[in-house]
Protein backbone atom coordinates (compact mmCIF):
# COMPACT_ATOMS: atom_id res chain seq x y z
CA UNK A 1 10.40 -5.97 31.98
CA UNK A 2 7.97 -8.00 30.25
CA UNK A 3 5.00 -6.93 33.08
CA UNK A 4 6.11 -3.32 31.98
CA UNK A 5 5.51 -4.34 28.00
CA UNK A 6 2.43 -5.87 28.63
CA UNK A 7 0.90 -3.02 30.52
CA UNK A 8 1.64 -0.86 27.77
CA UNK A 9 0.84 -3.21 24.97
CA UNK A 10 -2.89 -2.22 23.85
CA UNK A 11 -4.26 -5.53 25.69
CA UNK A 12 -3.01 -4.45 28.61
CA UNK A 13 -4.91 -0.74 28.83
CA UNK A 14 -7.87 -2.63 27.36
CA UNK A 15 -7.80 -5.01 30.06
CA UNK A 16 -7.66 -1.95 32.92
CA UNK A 17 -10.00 0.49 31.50
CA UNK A 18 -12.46 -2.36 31.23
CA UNK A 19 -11.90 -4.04 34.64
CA UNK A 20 -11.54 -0.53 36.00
CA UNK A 21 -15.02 0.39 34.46
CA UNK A 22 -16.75 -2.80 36.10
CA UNK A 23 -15.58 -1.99 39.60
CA UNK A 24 -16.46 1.85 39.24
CA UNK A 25 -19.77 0.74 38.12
CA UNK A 26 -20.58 -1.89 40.91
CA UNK A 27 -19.03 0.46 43.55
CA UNK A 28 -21.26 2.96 42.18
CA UNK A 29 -23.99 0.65 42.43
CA UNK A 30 -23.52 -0.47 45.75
CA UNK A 31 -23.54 3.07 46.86
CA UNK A 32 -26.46 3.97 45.36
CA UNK A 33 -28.37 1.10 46.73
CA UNK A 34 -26.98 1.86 50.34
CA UNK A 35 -27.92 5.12 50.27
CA UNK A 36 -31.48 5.25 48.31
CA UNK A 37 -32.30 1.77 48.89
CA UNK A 38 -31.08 0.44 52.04
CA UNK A 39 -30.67 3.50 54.02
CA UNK A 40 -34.20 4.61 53.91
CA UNK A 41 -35.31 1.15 55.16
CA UNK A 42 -33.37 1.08 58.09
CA UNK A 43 -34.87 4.49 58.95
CA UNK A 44 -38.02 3.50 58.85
CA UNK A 45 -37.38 -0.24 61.00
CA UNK A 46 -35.82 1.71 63.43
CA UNK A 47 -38.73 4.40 63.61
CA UNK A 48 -41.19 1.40 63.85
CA UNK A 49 -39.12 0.02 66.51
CA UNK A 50 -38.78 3.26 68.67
CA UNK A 51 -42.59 3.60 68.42
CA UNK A 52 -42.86 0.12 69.76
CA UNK A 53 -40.96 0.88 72.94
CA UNK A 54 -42.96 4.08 73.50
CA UNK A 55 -46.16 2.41 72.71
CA UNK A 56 -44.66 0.36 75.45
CA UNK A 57 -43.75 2.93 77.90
CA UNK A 58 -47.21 4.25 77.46
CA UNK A 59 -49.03 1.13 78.54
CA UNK A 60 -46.87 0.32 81.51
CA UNK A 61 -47.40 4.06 82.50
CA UNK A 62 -51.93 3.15 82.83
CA UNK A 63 -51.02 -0.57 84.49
CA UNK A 64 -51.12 -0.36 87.89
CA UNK A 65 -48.53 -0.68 89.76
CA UNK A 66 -48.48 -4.12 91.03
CA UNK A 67 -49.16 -5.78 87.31
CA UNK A 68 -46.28 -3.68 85.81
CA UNK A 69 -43.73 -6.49 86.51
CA UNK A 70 -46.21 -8.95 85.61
CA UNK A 71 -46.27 -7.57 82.34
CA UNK A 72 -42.70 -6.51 81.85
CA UNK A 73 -42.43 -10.43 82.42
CA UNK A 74 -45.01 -11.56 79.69
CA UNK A 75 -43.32 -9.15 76.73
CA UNK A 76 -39.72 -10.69 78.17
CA UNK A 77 -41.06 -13.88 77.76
CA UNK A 78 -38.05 -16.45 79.43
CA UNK A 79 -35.57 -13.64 78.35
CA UNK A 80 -34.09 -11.63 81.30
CA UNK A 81 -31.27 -8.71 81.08
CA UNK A 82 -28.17 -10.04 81.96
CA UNK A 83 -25.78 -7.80 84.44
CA UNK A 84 -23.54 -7.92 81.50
CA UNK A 85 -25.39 -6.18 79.18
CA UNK A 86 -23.27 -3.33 76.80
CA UNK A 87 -24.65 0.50 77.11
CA UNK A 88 -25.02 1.94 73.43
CA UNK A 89 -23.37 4.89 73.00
CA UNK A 90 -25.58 7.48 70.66
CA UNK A 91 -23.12 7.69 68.32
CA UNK A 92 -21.49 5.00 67.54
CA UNK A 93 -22.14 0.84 67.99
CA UNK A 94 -19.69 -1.07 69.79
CA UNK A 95 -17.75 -4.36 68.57
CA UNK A 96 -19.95 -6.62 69.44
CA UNK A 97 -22.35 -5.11 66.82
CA UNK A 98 -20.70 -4.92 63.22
CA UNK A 99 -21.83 -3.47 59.87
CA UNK A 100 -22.67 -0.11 58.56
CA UNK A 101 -26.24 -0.70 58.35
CA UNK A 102 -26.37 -2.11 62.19
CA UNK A 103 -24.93 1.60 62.69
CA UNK A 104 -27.09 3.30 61.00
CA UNK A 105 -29.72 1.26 62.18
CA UNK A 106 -28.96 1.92 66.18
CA UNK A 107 -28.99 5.91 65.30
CA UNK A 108 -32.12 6.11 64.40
CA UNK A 109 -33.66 4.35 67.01
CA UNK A 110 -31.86 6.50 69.47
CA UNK A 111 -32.25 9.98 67.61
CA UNK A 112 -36.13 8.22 67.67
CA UNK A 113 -36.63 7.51 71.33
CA UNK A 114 -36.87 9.66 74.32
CA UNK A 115 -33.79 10.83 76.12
CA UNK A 116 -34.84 8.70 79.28
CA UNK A 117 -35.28 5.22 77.76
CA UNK A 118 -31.69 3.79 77.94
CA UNK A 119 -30.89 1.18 75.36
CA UNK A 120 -28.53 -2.09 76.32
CA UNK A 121 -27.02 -4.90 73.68
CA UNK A 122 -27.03 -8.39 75.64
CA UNK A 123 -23.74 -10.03 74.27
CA UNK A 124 -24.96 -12.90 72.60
CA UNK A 125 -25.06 -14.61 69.11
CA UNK A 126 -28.18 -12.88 68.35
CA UNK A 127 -27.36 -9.59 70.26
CA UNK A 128 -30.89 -8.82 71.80
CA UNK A 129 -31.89 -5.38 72.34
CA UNK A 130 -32.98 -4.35 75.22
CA UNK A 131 -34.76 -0.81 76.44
CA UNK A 132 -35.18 0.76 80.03
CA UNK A 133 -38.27 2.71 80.53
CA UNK A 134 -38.69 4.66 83.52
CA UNK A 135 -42.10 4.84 85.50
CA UNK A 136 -42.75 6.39 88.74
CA UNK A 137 -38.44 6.36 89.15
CA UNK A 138 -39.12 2.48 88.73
CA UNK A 139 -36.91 1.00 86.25
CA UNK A 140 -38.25 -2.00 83.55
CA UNK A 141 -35.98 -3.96 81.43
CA UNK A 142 -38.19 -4.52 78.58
CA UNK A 143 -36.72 -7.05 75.51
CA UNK A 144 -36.98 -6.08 72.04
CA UNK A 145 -35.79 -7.99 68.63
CA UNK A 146 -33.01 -9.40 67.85
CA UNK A 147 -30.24 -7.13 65.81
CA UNK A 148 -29.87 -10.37 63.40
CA UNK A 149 -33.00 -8.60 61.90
CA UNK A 150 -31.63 -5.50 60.88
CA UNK A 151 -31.34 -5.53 56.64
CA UNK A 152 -27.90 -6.74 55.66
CA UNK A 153 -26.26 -6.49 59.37
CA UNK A 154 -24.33 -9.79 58.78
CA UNK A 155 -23.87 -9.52 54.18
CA UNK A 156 -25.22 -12.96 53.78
CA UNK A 157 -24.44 -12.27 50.39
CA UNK A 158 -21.42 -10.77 50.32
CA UNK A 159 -19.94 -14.05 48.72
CA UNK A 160 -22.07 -13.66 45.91
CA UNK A 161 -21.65 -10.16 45.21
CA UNK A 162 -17.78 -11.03 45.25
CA UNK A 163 -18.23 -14.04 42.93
CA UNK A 164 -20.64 -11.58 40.74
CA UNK A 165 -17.49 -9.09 40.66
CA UNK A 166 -14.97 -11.84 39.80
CA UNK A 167 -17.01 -12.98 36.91
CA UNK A 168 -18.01 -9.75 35.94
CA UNK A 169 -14.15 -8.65 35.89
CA UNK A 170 -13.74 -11.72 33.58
CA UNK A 171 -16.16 -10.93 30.82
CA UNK A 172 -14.68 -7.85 30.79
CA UNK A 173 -10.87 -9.15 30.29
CA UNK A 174 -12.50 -11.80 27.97
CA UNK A 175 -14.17 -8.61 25.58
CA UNK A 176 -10.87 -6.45 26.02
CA UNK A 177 -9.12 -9.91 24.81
CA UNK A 178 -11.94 -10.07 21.83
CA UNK A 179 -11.46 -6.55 21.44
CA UNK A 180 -7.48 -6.52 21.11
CA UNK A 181 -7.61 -9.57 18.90
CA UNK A 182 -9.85 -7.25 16.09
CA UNK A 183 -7.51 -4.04 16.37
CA UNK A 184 -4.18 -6.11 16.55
CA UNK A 185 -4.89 -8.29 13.73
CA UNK A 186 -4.77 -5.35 11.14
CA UNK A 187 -1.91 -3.45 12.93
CA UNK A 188 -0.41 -6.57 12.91
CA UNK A 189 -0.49 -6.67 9.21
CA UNK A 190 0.46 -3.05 9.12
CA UNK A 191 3.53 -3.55 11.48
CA UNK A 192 5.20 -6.47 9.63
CA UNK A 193 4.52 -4.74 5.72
CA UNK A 194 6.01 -1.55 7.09
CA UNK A 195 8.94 -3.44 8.24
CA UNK A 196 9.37 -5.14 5.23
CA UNK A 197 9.18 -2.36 3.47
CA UNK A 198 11.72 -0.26 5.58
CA UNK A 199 14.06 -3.72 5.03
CA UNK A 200 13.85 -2.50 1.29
CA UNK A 201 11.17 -5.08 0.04
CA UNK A 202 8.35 -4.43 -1.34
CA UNK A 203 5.02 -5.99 0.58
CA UNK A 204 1.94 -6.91 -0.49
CA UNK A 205 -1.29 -4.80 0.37
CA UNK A 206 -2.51 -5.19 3.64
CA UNK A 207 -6.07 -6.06 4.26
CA UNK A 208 -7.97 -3.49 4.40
CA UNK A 209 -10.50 -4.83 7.71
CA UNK A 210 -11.15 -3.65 11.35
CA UNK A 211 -12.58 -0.79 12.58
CA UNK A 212 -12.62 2.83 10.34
CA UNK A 213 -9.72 4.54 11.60
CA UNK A 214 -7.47 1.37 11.01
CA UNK A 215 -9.47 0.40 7.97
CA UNK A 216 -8.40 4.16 6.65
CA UNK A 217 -4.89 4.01 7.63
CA UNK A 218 -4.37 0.83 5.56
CA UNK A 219 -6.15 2.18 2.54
CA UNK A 220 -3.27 4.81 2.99
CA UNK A 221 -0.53 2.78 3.05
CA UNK A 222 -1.86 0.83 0.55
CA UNK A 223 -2.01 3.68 -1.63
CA UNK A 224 1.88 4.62 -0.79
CA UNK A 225 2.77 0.92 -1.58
CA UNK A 226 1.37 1.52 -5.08
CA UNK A 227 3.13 4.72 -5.61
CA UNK A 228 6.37 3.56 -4.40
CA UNK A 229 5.87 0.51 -6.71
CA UNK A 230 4.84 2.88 -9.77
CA UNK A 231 7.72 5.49 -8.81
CA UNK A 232 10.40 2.52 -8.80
CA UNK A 233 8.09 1.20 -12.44
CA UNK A 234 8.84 4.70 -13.95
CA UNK A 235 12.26 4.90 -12.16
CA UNK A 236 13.48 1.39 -14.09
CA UNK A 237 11.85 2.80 -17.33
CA UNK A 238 13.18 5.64 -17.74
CA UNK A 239 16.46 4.42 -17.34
CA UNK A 240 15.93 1.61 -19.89
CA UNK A 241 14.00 4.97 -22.60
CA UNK A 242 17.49 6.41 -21.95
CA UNK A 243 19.68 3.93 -22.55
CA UNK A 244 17.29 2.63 -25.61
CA UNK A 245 15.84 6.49 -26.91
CA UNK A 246 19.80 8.41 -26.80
CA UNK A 247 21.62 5.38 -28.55
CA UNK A 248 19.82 5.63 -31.94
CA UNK A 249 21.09 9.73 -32.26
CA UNK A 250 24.32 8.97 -31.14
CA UNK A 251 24.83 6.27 -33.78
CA UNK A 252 23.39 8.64 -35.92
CA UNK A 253 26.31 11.34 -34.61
CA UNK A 254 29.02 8.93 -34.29
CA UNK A 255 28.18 8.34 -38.45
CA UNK A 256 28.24 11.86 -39.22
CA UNK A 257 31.67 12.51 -37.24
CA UNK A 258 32.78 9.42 -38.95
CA UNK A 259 31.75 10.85 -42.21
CA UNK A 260 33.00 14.43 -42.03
CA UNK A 261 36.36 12.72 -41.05
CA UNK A 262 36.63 11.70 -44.61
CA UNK A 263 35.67 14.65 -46.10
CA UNK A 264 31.89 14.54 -45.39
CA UNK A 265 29.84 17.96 -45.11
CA UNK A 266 27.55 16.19 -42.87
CA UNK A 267 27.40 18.84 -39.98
CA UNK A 268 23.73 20.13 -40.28
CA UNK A 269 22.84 16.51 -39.92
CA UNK A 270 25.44 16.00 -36.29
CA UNK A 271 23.70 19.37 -35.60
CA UNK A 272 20.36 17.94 -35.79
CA UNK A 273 21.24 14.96 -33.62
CA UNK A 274 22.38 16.92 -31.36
CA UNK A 275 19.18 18.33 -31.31
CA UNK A 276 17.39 15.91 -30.96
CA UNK A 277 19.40 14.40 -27.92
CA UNK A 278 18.67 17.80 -26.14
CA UNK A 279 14.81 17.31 -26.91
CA UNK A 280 14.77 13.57 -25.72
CA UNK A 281 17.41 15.16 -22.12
CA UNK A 282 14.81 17.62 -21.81
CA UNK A 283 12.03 15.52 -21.95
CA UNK A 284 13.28 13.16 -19.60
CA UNK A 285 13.77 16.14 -17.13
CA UNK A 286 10.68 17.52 -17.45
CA UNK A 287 9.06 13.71 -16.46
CA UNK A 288 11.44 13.58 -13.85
CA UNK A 289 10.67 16.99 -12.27
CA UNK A 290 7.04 17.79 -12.69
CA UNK A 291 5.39 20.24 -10.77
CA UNK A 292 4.81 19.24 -7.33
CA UNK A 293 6.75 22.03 -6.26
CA UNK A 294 5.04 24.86 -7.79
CA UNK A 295 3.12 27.55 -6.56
CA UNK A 296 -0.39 27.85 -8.06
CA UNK A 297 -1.60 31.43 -9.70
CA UNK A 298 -5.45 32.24 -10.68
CA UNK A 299 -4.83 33.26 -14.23
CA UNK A 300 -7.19 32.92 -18.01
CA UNK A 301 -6.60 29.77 -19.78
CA UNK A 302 -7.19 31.53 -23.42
CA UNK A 303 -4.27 33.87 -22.31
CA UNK A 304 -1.89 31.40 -22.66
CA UNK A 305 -3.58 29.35 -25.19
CA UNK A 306 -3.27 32.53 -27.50
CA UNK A 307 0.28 33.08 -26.44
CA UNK A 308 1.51 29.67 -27.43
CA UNK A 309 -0.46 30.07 -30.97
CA UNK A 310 1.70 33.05 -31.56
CA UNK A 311 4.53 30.97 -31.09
CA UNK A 312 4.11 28.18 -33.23
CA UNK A 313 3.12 30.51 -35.31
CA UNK A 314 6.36 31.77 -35.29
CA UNK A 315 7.97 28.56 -36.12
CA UNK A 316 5.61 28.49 -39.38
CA UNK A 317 2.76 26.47 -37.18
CA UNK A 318 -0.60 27.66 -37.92
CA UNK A 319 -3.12 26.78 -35.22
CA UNK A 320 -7.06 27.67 -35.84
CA UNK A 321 -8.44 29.17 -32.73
CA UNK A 322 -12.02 28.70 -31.18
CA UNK A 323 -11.80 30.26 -27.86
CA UNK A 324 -14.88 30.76 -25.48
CA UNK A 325 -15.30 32.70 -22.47
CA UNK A 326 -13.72 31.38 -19.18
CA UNK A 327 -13.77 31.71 -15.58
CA UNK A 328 -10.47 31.74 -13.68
CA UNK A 329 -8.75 29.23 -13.36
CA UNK A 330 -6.10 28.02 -11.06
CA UNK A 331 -2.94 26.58 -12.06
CA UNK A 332 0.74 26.27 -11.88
CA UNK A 333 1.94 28.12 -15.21
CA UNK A 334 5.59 26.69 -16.00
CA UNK A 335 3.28 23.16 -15.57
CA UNK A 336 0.12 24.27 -17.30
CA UNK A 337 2.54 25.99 -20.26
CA UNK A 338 4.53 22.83 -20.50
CA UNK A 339 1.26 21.15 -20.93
CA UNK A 340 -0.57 22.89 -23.34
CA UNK A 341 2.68 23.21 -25.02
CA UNK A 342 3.41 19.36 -25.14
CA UNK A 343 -0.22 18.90 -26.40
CA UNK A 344 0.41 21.48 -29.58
CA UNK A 345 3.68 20.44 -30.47
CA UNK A 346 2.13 16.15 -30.24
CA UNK A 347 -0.36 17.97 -33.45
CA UNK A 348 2.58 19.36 -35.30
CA UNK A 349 4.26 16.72 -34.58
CA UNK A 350 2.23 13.49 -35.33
CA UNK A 351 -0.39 15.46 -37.20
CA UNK A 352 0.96 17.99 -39.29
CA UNK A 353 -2.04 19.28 -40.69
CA UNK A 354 -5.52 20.74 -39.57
CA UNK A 355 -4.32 22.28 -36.28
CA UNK A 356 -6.58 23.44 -34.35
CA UNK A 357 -6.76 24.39 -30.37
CA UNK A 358 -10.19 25.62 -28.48
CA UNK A 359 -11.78 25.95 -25.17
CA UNK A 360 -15.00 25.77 -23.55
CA UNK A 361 -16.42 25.77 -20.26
CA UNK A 362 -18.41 21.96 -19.48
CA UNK A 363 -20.24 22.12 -16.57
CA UNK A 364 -17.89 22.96 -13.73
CA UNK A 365 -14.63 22.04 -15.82
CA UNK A 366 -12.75 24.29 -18.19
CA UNK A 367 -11.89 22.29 -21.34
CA UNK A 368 -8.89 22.74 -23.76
CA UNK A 369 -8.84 20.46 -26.90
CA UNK A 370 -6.23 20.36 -29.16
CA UNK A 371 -7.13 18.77 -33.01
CA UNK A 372 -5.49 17.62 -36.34
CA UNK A 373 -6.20 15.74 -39.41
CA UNK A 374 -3.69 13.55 -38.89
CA UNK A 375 -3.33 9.34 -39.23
CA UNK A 376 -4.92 9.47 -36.03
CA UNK A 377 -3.90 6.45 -33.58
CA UNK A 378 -6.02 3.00 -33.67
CA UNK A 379 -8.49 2.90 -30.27
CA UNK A 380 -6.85 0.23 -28.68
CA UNK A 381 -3.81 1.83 -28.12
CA UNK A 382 -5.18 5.52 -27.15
CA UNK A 383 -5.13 4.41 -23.38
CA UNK A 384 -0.87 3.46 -23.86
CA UNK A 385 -0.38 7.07 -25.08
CA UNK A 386 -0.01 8.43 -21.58
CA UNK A 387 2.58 6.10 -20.28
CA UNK A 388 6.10 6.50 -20.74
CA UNK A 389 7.91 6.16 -24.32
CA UNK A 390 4.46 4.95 -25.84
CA UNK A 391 3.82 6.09 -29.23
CA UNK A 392 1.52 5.14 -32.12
CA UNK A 393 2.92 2.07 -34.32
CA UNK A 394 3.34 4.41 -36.92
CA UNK A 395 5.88 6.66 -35.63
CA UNK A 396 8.41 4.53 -33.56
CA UNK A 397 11.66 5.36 -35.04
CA UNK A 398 10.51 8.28 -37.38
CA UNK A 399 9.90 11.01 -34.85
CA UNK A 400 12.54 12.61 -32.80
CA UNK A 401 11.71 12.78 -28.56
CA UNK A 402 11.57 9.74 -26.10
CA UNK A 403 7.45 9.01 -25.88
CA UNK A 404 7.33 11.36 -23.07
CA UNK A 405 5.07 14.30 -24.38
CA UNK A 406 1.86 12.79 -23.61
CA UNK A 407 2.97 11.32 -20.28
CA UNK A 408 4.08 14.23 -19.26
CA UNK A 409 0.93 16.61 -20.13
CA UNK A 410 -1.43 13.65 -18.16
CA UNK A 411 1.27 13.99 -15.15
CA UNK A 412 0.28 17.54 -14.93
CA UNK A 413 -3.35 17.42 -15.62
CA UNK A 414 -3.22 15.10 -12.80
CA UNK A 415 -1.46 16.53 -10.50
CA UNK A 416 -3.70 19.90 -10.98
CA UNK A 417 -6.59 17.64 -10.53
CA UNK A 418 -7.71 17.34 -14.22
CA UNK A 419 -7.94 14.77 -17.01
CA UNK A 420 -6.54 14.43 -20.01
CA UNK A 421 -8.55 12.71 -22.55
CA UNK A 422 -7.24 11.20 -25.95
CA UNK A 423 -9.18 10.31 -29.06
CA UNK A 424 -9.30 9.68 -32.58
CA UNK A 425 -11.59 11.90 -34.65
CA UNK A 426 -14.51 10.10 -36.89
CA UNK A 427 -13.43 12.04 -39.24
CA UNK A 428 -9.90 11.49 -39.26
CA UNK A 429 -6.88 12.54 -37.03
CA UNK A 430 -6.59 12.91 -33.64
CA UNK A 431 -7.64 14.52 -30.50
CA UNK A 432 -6.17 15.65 -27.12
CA UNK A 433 -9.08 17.83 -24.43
CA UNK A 434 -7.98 18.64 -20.97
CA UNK A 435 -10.69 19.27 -18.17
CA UNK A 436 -9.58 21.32 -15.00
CA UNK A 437 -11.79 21.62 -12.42
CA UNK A 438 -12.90 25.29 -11.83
């Protein structure tokens, strides 16, 4: 069981492929050698040979007669054909003979020589070669060199090539070791924070180290880690601007029940409270829902900048309008309307007076910026605006709504890929523009 793990563990296919990669490419090697190297060399030994033994034929053929054994004896030297010598057969060697190149070797001489000089392998420790040449149907025994010449016939060094192998197949194990060390170190990370995670913890960010791919798929759970980590931050507070933002209107109710109990005609006020628990319900539903969901249309921003003038205008809200030619913009429109519309009622909310909307096209962003002469909101705090149940110092407690206006228009401009930018005029009030990419 564990043999099966390991040889599907990511060692143990680095191991392989890299020992399996060393053999192919020294079996490849040897073969290449053999055949362009080795081969070629043999050919031409045993074509120098074969010309030997017909260079000797030839002279034996214009000695006379009764010096041809004389000779015969002085290129023997002490050597003599034994009645035991082996035939050679033309295509293949015999035991006595071994090795590849030895065959090759004896092939070529044969395919080299004429078809009446007979070749013979004396059975000894350096298996002598011997050749018959036949002169006036006289037969001569004459010795050649010994086979222990032929290149490679015996692989003096085949224990080097196997120790070369061996310690070849080792550096490789030792890099796929190297190698599995640097991938499994950051999967290792990745392994034990997912599991943590799953266990319902929340882990620390991995490193983000190794090579790109695993480098990349850290960054990305990193980057899950911190939205699971801001989604459980909003989670906790919007469950604490509930319990905190509802409580003040229904004292404010329970008072006006109370009252009208004992006679009170405080109902337009319980009516108002009412109200203004809807608003703060609603606003916590619209934070909670977004607009992931929603499909995008191509549609004019000053469209529905002009229809939501008309209706505050309605309600007795007078907005000044500076609208300038746009391109097309995509968008999802319950999102972008709730955004806009969060942005205008934030001015006739907070500010009151000087209300103003407008849009402009800024390089390859269409802007919307929505103005008032209001109190305006001290610098420090304009970056708090967009996070849940913020609100300027100067209207916690006096305004109805939870603090989620602002949070929710940056969710959307966000989410479509926009900013939201907030700022306090020079001179005076305050100022919400919203880029969109085009």
């Amino acid at each position: 069981m564990m043999k099966c793990a390991w040889c599907h563990s990511l060692l143990g296919r680095n191991v392989a492929l890299l020992v399996a990669l060393v053999i192919v490419s020294q079996i490849s090697a040897v073969i290449v050698f053999i055949l362009f190297v080795q081969k070629p060399h043999i050919a031409e030994a045993a074509s120098l040979m074969a010309s030997q033994v017909t260079t000797i034929d030839q002279l034996l053929q214009h000695v006379p007669e009764s010096q041809r054994e004389q000779y015969v004896q002085w290129f023997n030297g002490r050597d003599h054909a034994p009645p035991g010598a082996i035939p050679v057969a033309h295509t293949s060697l015999v035991s006595p003979i071994r090795g590849l190149e030895a065959r090759w070797f004896m092939n070529e001489l044969i395919r080299s020589l004429p078809d009446d000089i007979e070749l013979r392998i004396q059975s000894t420790t350096e298996h002598r070669l011997w050749a018959q040449v036949h002169i006036a149907d006289k037969q001569y025994w004459v010795s050649l060199s010994s086979l222990s010449g032929v290149p490679n016939t015996r692989y003096e060094g085949m224990s080097a090539a196997i120790a070369l192998s061996v310690a070849l197949a080792s550096i490789a194990t030792l890099a796929a070791y190297a190698l599995h060390r640097r991938i499994n170190r950051p999967l290792k990370h990745l392994v034990e924070a997912a599991q943590h995670l799953g266990d319902g913890g929340r882990p620390a960010p991995v490193p983000v180290e190794g090579p790109t791919e695993i480098a990349t798929v850290a960054e990305a759970f990193n980057g899950m880690i911190r939205r699971l980590s801001d989604n459980e931050v909003a989670r906790a507070m919007m469950l604490a601007g509930i319990s905190h933002d509802i409580r003040t209107p229904l004292t404010k109710l329970r008072l006006a029940i109370a009252m009208n109990d004992k006679g009170g005609t405080d109902l337009a006020s319980a009516e108002r409270f009412i109200d203004d628990i809807d608003m703060i319900v609603g606003q916590f539903i619209d934070f909670a829902r977004g607009t992931h969901d929603e499909e995008a249309v191509t549609g004019n921003l000053n469209e529905l900048v002009e229809q939501l003038v008309a209706d505050f205008a309605g309600l007795g809200h007078d907005f000044h309008r500076d609208l300038k030619p746009l391109p097309l913009v995509r968008y999802g429109p319950v999102g972008m309307l709730r955004l806009l519309m969060n942005l205008m009622h934030n001015a006739v909310t907070h500010g009151k007076t000087g209300l103003s909307v407008r849009t402009w096209q800024e390089g390859r962003s269409a802007c919307v910026g929505v103005t008032d002469e209001g109190p305006g909101v001290p610098g420090e705090l304009l970056a708090h605006l967009v996070q849940p149940f913020k609100r300027g110092p100067q209207y916690k407690g006096k305004a109805a709504g939870a603090g989620l206006g602002l949070a929710i228009a940056n969710q959307i401009a966000v989410q479509h890929g926009g900013k939201l930018t907030l700022a306090t005029r020079s001179e005076g009030g305050f100022e919400a523009v919203l880029e969109l990419p085009l």
